[in-house]
PDB file of N, CA and C in Angstrom:
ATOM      1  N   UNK A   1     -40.301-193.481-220.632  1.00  0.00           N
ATOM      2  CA  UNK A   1     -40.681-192.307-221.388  1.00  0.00           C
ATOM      3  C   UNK A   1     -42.091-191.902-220.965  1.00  0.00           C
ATOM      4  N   UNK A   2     -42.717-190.379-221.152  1.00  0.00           N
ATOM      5  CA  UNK A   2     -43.880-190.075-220.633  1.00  0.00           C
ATOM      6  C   UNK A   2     -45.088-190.464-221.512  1.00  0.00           C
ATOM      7  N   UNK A   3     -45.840-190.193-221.036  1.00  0.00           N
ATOM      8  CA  UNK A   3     -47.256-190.109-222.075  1.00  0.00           C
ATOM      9  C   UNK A   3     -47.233-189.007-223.103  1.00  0.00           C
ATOM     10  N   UNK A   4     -46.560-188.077-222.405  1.00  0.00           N
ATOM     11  CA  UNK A   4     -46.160-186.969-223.597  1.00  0.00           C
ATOM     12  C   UNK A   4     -45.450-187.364-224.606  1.00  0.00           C
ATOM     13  N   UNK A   5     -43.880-187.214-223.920  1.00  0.00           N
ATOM     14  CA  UNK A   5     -42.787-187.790-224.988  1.00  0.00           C
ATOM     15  C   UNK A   5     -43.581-189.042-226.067  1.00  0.00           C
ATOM     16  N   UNK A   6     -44.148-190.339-225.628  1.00  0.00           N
ATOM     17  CA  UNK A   6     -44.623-190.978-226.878  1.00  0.00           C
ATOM     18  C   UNK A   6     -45.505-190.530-228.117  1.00  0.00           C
ATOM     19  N   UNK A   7     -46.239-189.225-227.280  1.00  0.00           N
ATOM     20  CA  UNK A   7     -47.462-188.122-228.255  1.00  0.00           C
ATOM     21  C   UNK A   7     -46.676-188.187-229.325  1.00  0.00           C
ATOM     22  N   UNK A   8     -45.601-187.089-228.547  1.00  0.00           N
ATOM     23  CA  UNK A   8     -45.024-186.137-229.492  1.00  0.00           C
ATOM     24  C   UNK A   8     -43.903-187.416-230.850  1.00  0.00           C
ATOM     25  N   UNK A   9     -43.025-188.446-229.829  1.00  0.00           N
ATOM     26  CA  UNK A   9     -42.745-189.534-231.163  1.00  0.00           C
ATOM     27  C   UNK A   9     -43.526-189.842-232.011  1.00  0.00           C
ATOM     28  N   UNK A  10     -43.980-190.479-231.572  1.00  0.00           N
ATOM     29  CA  UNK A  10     -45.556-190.798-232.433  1.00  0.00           C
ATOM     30  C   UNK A  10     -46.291-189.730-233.356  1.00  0.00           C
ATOM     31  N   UNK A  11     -46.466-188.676-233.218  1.00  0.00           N
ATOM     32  CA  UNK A  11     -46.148-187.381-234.248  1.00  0.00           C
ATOM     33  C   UNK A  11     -45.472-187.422-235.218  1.00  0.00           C
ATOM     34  N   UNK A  12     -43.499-187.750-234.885  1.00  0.00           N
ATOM     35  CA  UNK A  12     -42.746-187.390-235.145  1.00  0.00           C
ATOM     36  C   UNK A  12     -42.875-188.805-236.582  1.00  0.00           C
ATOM     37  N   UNK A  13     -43.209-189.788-236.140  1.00  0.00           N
ATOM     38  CA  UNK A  13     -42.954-190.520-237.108  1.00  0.00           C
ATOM     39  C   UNK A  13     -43.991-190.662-238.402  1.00  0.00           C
ATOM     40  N   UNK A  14     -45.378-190.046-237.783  1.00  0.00           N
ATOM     41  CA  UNK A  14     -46.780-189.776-238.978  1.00  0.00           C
ATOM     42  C   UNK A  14     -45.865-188.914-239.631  1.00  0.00           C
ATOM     43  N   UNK A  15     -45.474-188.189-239.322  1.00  0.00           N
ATOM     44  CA  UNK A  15     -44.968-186.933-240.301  1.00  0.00           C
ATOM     45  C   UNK A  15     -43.472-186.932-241.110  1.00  0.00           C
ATOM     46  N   UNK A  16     -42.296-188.153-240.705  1.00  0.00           N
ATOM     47  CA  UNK A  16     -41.658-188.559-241.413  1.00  0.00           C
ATOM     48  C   UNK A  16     -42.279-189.349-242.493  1.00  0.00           C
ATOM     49  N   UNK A  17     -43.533-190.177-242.155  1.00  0.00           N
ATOM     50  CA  UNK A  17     -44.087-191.117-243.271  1.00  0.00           C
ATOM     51  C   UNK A  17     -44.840-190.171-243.737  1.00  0.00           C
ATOM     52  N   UNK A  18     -45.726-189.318-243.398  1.00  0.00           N
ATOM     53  CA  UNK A  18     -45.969-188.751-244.762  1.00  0.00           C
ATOM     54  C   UNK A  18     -45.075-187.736-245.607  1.00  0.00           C
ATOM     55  N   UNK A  19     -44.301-187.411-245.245  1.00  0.00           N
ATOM     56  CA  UNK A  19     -43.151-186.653-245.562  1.00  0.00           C
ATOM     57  C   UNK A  19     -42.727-187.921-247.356  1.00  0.00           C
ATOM     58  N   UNK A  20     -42.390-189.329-246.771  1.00  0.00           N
ATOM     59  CA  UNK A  20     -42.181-190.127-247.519  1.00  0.00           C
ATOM     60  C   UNK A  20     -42.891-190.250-248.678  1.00  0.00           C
ATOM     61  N   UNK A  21     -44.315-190.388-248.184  1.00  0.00           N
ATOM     62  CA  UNK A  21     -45.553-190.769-249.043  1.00  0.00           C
ATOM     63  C   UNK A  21     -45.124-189.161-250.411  1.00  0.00           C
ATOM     64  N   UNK A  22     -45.220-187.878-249.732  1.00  0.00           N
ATOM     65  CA  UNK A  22     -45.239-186.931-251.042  1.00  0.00           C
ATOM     66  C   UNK A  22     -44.122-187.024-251.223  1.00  0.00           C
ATOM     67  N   UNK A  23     -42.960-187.504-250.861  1.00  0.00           N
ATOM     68  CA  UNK A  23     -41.910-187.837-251.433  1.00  0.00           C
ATOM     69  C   UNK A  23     -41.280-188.488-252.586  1.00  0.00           C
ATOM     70  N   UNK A  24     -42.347-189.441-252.553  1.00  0.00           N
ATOM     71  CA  UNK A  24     -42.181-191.277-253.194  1.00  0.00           C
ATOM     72  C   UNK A  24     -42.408-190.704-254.529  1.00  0.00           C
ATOM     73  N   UNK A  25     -41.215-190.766-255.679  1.00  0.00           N
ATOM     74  CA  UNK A  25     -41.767-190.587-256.844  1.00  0.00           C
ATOM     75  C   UNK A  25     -43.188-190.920-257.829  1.00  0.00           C
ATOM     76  N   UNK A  26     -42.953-192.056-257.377  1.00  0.00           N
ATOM     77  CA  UNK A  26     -44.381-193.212-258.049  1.00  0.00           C
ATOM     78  C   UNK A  26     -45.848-192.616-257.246  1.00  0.00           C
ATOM     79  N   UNK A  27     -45.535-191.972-256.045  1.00  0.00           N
ATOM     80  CA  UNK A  27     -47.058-191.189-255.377  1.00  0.00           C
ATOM     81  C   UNK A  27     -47.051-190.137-255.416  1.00  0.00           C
ATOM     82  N   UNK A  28     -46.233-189.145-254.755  1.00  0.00           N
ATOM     83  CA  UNK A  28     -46.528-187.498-254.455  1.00  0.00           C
ATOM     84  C   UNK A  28     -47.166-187.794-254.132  1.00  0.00           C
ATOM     85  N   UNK A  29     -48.137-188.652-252.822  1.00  0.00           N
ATOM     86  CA  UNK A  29     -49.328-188.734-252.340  1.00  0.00           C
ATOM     87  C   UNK A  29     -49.302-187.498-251.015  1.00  0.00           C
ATOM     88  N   UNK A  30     -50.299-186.695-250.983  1.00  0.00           N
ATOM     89  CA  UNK A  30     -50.460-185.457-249.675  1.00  0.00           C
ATOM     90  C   UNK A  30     -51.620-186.211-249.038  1.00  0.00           C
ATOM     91  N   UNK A  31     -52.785-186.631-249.851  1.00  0.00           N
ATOM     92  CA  UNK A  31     -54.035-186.700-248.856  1.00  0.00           C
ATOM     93  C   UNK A  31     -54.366-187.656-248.216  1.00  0.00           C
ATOM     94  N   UNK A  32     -53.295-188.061-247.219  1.00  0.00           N
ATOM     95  CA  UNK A  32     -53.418-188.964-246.733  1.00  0.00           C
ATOM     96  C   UNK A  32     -53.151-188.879-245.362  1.00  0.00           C
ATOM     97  N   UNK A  33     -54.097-189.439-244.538  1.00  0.00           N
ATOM     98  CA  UNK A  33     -53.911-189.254-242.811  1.00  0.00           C
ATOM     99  C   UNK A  33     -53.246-190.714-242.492  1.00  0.00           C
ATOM    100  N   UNK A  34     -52.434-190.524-241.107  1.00  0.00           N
ATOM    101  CA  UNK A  34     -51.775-191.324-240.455  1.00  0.00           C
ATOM    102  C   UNK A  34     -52.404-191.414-239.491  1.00  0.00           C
ATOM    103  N   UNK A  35     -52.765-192.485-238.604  1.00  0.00           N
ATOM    104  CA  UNK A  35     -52.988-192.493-237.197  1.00  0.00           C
ATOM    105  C   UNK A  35     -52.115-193.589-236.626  1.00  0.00           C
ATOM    106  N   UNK A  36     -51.418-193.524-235.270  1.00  0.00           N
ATOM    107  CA  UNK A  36     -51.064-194.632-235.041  1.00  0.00           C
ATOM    108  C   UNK A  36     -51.908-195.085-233.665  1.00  0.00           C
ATOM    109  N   UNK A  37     -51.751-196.322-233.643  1.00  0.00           N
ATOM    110  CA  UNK A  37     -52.293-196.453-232.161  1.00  0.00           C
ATOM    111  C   UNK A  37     -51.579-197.947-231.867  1.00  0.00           C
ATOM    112  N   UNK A  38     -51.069-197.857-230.647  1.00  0.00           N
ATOM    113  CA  UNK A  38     -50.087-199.378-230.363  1.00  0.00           C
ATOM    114  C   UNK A  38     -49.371-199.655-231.621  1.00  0.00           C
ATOM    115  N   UNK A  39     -49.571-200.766-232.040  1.00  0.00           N
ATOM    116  CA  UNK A  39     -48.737-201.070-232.858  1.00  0.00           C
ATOM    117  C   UNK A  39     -49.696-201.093-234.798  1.00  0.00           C
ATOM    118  N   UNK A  40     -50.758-200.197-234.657  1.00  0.00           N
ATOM    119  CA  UNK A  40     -51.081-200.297-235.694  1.00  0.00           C
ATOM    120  C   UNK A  40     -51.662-199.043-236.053  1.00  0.00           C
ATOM    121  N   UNK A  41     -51.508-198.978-237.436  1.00  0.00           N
ATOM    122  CA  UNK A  41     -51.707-197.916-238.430  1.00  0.00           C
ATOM    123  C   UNK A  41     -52.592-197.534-239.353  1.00  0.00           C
ATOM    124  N   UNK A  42     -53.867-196.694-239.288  1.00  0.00           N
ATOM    125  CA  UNK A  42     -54.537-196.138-240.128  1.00  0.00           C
ATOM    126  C   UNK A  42     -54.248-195.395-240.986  1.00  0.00           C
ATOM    127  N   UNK A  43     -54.922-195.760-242.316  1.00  0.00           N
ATOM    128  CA  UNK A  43     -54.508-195.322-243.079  1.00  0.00           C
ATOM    129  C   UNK A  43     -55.865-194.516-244.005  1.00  0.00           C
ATOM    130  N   UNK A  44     -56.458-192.832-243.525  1.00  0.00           N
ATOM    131  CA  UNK A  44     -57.532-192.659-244.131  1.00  0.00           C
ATOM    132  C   UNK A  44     -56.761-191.395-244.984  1.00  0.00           C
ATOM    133  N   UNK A  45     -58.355-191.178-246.300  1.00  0.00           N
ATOM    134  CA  UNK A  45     -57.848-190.126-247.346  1.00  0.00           C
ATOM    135  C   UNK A  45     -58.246-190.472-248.425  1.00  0.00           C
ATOM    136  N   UNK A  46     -57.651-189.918-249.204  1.00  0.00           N
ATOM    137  CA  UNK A  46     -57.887-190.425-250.748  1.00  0.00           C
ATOM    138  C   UNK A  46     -57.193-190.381-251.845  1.00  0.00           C
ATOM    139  N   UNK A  47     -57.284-191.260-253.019  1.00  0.00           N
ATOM    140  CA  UNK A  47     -56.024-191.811-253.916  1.00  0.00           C
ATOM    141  C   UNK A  47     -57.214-191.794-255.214  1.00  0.00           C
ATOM    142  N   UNK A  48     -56.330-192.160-256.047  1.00  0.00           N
ATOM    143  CA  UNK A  48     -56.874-192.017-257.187  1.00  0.00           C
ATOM    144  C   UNK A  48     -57.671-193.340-258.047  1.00  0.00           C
ATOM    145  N   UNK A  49     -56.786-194.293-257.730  1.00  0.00           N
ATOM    146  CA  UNK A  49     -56.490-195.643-258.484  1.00  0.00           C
ATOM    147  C   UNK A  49     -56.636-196.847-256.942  1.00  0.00           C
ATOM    148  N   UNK A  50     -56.784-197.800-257.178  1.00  0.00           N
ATOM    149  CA  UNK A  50     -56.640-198.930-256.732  1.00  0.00           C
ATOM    150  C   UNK A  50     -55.528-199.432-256.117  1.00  0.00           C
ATOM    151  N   UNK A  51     -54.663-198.937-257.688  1.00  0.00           N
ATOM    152  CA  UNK A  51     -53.018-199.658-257.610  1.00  0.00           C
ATOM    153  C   UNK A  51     -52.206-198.512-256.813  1.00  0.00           C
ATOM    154  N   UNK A  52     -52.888-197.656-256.703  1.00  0.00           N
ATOM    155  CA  UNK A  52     -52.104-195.889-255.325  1.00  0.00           C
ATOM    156  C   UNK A  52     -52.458-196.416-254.561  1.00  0.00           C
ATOM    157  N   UNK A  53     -53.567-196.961-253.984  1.00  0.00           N
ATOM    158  CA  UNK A  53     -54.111-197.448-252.715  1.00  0.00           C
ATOM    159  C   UNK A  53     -52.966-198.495-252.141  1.00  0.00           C
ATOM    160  N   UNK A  54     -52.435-199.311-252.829  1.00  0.00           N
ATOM    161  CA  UNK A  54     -51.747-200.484-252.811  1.00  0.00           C
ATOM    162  C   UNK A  54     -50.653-199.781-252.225  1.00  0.00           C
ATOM    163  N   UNK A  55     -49.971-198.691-253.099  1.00  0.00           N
ATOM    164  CA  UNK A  55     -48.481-198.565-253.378  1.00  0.00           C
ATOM    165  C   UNK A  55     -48.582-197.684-251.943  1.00  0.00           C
ATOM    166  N   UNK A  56     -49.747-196.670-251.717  1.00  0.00           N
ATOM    167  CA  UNK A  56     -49.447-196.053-250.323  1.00  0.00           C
ATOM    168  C   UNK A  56     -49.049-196.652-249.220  1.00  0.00           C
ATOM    169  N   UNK A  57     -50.054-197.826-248.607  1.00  0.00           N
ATOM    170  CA  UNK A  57     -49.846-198.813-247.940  1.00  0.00           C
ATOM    171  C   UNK A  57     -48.416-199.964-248.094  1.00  0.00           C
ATOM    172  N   UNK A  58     -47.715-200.057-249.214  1.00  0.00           N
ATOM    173  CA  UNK A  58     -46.279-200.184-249.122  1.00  0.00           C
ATOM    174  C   UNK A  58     -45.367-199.200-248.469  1.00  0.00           C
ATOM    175  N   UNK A  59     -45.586-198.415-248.929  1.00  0.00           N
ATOM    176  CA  UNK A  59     -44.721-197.328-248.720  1.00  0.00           C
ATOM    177  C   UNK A  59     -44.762-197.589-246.910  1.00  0.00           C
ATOM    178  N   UNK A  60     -46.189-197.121-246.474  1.00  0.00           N
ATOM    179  CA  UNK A  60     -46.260-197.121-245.220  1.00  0.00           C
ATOM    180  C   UNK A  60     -45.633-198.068-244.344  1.00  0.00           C
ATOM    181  N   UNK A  61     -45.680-199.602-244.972  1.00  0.00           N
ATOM    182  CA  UNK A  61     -45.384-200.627-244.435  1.00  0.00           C
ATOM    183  C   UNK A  61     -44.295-200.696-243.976  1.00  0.00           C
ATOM    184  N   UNK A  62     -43.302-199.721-245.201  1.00  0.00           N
ATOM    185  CA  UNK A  62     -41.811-200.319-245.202  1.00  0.00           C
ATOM    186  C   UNK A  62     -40.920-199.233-244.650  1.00  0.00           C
ATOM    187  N   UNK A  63     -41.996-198.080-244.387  1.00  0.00           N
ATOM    188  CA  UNK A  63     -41.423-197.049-243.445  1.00  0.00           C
ATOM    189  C   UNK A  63     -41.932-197.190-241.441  1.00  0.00           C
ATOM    190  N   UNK A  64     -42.837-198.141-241.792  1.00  0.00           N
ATOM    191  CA  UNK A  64     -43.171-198.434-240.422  1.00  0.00           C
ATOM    192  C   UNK A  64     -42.777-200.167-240.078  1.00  0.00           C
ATOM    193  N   UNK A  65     -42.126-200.932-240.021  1.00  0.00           N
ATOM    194  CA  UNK A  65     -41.999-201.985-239.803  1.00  0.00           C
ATOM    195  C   UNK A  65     -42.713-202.575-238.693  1.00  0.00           C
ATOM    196  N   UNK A  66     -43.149-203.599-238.659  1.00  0.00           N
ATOM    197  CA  UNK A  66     -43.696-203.733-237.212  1.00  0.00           C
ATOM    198  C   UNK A  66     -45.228-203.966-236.701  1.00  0.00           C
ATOM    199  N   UNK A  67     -45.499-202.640-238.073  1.00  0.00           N
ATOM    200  CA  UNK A  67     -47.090-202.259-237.738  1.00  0.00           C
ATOM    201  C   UNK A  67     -47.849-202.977-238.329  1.00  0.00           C
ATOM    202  N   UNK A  68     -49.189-203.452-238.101  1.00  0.00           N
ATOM    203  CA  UNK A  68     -50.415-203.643-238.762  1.00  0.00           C
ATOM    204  C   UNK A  68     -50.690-202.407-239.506  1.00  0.00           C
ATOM    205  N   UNK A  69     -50.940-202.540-240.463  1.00  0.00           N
ATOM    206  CA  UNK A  69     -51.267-201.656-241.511  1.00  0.00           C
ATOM    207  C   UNK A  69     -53.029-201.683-242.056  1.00  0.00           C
ATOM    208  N   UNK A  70     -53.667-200.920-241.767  1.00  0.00           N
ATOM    209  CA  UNK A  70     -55.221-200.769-241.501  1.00  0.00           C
ATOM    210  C   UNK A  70     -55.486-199.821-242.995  1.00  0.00           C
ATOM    211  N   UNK A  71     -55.398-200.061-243.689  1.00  0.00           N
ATOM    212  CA  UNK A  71     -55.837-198.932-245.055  1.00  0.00           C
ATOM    213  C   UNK A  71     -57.164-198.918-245.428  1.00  0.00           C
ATOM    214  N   UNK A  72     -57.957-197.686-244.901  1.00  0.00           N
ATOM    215  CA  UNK A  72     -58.707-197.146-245.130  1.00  0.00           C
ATOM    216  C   UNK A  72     -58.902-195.941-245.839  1.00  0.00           C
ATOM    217  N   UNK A  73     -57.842-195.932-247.030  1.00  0.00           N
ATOM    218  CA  UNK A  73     -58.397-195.213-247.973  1.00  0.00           C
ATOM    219  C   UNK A  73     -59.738-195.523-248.867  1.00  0.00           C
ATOM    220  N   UNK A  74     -59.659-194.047-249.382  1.00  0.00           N
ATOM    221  CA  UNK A  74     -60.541-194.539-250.501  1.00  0.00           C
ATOM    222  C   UNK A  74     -60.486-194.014-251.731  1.00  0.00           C
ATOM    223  N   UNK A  75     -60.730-194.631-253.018  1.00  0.00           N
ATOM    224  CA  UNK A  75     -60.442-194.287-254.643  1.00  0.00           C
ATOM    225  C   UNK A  75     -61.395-193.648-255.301  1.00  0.00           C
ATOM    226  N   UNK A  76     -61.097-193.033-256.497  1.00  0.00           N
ATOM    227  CA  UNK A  76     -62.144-192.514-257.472  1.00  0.00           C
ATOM    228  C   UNK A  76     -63.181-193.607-257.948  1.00  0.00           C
ATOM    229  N   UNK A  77     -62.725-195.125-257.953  1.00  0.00           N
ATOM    230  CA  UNK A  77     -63.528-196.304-258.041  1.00  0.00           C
ATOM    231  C   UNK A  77     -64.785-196.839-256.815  1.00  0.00           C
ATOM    232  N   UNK A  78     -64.106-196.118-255.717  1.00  0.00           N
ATOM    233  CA  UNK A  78     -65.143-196.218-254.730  1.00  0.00           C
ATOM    234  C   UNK A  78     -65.960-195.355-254.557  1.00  0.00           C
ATOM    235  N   UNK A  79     -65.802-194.433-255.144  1.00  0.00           N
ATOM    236  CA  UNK A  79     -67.324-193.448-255.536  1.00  0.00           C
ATOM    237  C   UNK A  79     -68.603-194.197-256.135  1.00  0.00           C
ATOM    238  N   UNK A  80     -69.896-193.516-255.611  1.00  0.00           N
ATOM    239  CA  UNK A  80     -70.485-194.437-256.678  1.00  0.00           C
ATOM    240  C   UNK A  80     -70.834-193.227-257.793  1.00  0.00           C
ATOM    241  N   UNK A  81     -71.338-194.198-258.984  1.00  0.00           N
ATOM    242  CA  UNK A  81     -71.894-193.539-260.390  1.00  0.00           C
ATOM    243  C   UNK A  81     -72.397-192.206-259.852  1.00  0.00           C
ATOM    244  N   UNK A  82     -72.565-191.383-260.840  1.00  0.00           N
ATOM    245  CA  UNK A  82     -73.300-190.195-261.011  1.00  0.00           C
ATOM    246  C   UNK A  82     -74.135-190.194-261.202  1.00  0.00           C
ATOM    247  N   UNK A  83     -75.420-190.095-261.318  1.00  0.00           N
ATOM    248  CA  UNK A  83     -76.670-189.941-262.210  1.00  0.00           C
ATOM    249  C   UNK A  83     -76.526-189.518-263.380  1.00  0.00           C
ATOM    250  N   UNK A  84     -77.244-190.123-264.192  1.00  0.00           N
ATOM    251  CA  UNK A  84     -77.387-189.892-265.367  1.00  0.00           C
ATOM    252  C   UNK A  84     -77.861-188.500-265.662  1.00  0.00           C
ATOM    253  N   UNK A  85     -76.887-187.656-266.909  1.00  0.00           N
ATOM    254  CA  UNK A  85     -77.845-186.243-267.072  1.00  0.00           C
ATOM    255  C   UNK A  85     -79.021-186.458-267.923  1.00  0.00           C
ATOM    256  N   UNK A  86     -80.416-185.405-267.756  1.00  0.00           N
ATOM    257  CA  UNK A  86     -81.205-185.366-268.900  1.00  0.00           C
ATOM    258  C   UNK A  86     -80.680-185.342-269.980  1.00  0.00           C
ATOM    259  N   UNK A  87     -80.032-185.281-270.812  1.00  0.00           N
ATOM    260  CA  UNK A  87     -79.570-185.658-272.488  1.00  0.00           C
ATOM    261  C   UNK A  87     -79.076-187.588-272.266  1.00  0.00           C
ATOM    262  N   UNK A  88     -78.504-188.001-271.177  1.00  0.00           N
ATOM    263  CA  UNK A  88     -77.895-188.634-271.131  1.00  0.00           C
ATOM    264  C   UNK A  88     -79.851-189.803-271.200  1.00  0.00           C
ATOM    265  N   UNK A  89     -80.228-189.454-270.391  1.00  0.00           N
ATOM    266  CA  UNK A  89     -81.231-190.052-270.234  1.00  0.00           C
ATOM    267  C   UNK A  89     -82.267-190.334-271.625  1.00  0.00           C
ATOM    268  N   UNK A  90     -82.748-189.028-272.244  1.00  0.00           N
ATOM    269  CA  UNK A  90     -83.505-189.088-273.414  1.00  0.00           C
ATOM    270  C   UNK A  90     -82.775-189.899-274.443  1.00  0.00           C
ATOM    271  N   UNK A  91     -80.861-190.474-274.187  1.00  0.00           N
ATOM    272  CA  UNK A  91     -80.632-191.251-275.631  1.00  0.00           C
ATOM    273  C   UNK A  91     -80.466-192.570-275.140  1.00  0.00           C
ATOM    274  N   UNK A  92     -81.207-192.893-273.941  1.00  0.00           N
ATOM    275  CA  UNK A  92     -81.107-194.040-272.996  1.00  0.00           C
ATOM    276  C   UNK A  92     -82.111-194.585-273.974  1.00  0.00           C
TER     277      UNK A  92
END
């Protein structure tokens, strides 16, 4: 097969798995990028929860067999804090 033809598979299958991912009742996950490279899989974007982070990376796993699975998402938990507002501060 060419260097092309694998592009374009390799396309073909990011976009069946994410097809899956907003599929998956338990996710409707969209914001999520695929990369593949050899036999392993990035996984960047963003989720909400911890336990989405988890369930994306299943999903991925079990639609990609085979692969190393690299999840580099990231959650509303991996944000850091906000600053405190002035009101918030003066009842500090």
């Amino acid at each position: 097969m060419s260097a092309t033809g694998e592009t374009e598979d390799m396309g073909a299958v990011c976009e069946e798995t994410r097809r899956a991912l907003a599929e998956d009742p338990r996710l409707g996950q969209l914001d999520v990028g695929i990369t593949l490279r050899g036999q392993r899989a990035l996984l960047t974007g963003h989720v909400v929860t911890r336990d989405r982070q988890e369930l994306v990376a299943a999903v991925v796993a079990d639609h990609l067999p085979g692969y190393v699975i690299d999840n580099a998402t990231t959650t509303l938990d991996d944000l850091p804090e906000p600053p405190p507002t002035s009101e918030e501060q003066l009842r500090g």
